[in-house]
Protein backbone atom coordinates (compact mmCIF):
# COMPACT_ATOMS: atom_id res chain seq x y z
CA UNK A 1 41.60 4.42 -6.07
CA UNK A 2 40.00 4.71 -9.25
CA UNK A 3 42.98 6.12 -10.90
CA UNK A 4 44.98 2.81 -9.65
CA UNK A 5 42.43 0.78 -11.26
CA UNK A 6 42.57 2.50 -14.65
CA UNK A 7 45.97 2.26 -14.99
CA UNK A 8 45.69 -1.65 -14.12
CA UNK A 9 43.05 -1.41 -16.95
CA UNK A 10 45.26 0.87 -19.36
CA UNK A 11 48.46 -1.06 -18.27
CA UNK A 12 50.20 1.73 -17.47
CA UNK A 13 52.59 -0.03 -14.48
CA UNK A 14 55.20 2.78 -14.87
CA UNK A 15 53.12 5.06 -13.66
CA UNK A 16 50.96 2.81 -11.14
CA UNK A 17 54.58 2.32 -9.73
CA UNK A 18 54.75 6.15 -9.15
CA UNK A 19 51.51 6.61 -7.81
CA UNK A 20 51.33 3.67 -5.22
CA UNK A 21 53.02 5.68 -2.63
CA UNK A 22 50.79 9.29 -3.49
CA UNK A 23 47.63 6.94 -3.09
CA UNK A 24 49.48 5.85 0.39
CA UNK A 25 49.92 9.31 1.65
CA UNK A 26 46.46 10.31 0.93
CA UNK A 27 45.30 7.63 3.08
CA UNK A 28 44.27 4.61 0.44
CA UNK A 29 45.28 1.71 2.68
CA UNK A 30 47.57 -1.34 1.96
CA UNK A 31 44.18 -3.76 2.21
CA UNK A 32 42.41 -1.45 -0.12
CA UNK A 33 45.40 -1.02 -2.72
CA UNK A 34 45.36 -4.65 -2.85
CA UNK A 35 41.63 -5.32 -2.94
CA UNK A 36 41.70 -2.69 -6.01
CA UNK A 37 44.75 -5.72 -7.94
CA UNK A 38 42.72 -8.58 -7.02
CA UNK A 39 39.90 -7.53 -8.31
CA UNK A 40 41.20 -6.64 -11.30
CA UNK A 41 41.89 -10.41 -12.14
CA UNK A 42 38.31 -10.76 -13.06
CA UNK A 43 38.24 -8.47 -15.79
CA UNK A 44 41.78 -8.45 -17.14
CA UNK A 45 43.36 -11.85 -16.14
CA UNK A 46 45.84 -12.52 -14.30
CA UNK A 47 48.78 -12.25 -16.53
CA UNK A 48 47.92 -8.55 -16.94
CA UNK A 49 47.90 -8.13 -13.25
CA UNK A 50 51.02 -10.08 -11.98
CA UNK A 51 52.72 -7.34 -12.91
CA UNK A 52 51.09 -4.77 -11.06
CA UNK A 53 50.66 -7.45 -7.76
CA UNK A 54 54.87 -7.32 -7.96
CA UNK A 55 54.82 -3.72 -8.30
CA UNK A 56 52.58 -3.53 -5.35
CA UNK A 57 54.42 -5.95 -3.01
CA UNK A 58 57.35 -3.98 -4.12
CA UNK A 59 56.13 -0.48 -2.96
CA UNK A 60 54.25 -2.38 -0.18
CA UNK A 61 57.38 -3.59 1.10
CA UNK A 62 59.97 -0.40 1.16
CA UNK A 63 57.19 1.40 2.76
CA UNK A 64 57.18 -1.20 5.38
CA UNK A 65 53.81 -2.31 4.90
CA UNK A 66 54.77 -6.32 5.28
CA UNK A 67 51.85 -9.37 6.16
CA UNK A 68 49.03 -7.53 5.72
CA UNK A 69 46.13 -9.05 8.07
CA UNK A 70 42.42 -9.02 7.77
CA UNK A 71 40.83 -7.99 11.20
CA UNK A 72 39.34 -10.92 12.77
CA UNK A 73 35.66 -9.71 12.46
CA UNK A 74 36.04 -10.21 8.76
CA UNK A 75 36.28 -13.65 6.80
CA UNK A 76 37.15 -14.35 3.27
CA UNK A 77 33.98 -14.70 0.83
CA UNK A 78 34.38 -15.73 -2.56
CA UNK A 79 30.84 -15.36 -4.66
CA UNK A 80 30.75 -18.00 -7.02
CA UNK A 81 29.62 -17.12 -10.53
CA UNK A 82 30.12 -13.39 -9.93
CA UNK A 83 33.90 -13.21 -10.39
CA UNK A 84 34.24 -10.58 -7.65
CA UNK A 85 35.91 -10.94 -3.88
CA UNK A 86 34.52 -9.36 -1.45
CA UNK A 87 35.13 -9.18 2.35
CA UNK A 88 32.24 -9.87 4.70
CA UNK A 89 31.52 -9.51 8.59
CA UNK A 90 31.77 -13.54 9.87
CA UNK A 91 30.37 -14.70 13.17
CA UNK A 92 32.75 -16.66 13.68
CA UNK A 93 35.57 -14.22 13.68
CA UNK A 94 37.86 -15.84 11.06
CA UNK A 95 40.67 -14.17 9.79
CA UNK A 96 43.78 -14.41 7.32
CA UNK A 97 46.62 -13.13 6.61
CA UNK A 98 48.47 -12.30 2.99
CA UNK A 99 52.07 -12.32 3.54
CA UNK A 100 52.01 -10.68 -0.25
């Protein structure tokens, strides 16, 4: 995980590209891979992360890893101010679902 993130910082997407699918096999999870782009915006922007969110959905995809859902005991939580997302537990048992 950490080495995804510091190639989103370095902007190394060549070789983000070939480590996606190492990071898969040694169990980081779709949610988590995409947890690790988004919060990336924060610090970098987001025109030096579309890149690596197309790269993502890309390697997401051939590896068959399509609409990626939440379970429904978490809800979306955005912390104003902060500029980080973060997932929280939710009584009411919202959900959602990125489609990439």
């Amino acid at each position: 995980m950490a080495i995804l993130a510091t190639l989103l910082g370095c902007q190394g997407t060549d070789e983000f590209h070939a480590m996606l699918p190492a990071a898969l096999n040694f169990g980081v999870t779709p949610v988590e891979i995409k947890e690790i782009v988004y919060q990336a915006v924060a610090y970098l922007g987001i025109g030096r992360v579309f890149p690596f969110l197309k790269i993502t959905n890309e390697v997401l995809k051939e590896k068959g890893h399509l609409g990626l859902s939440i379970p429904r005991s978490l809800t979306l939580c955005i912390l104003s101010g902060c500029g980080s997302l973060y997932l929280f537990p939710s009584a009411a048992g919202g959900s959602f679902s990125d489609d990439g």
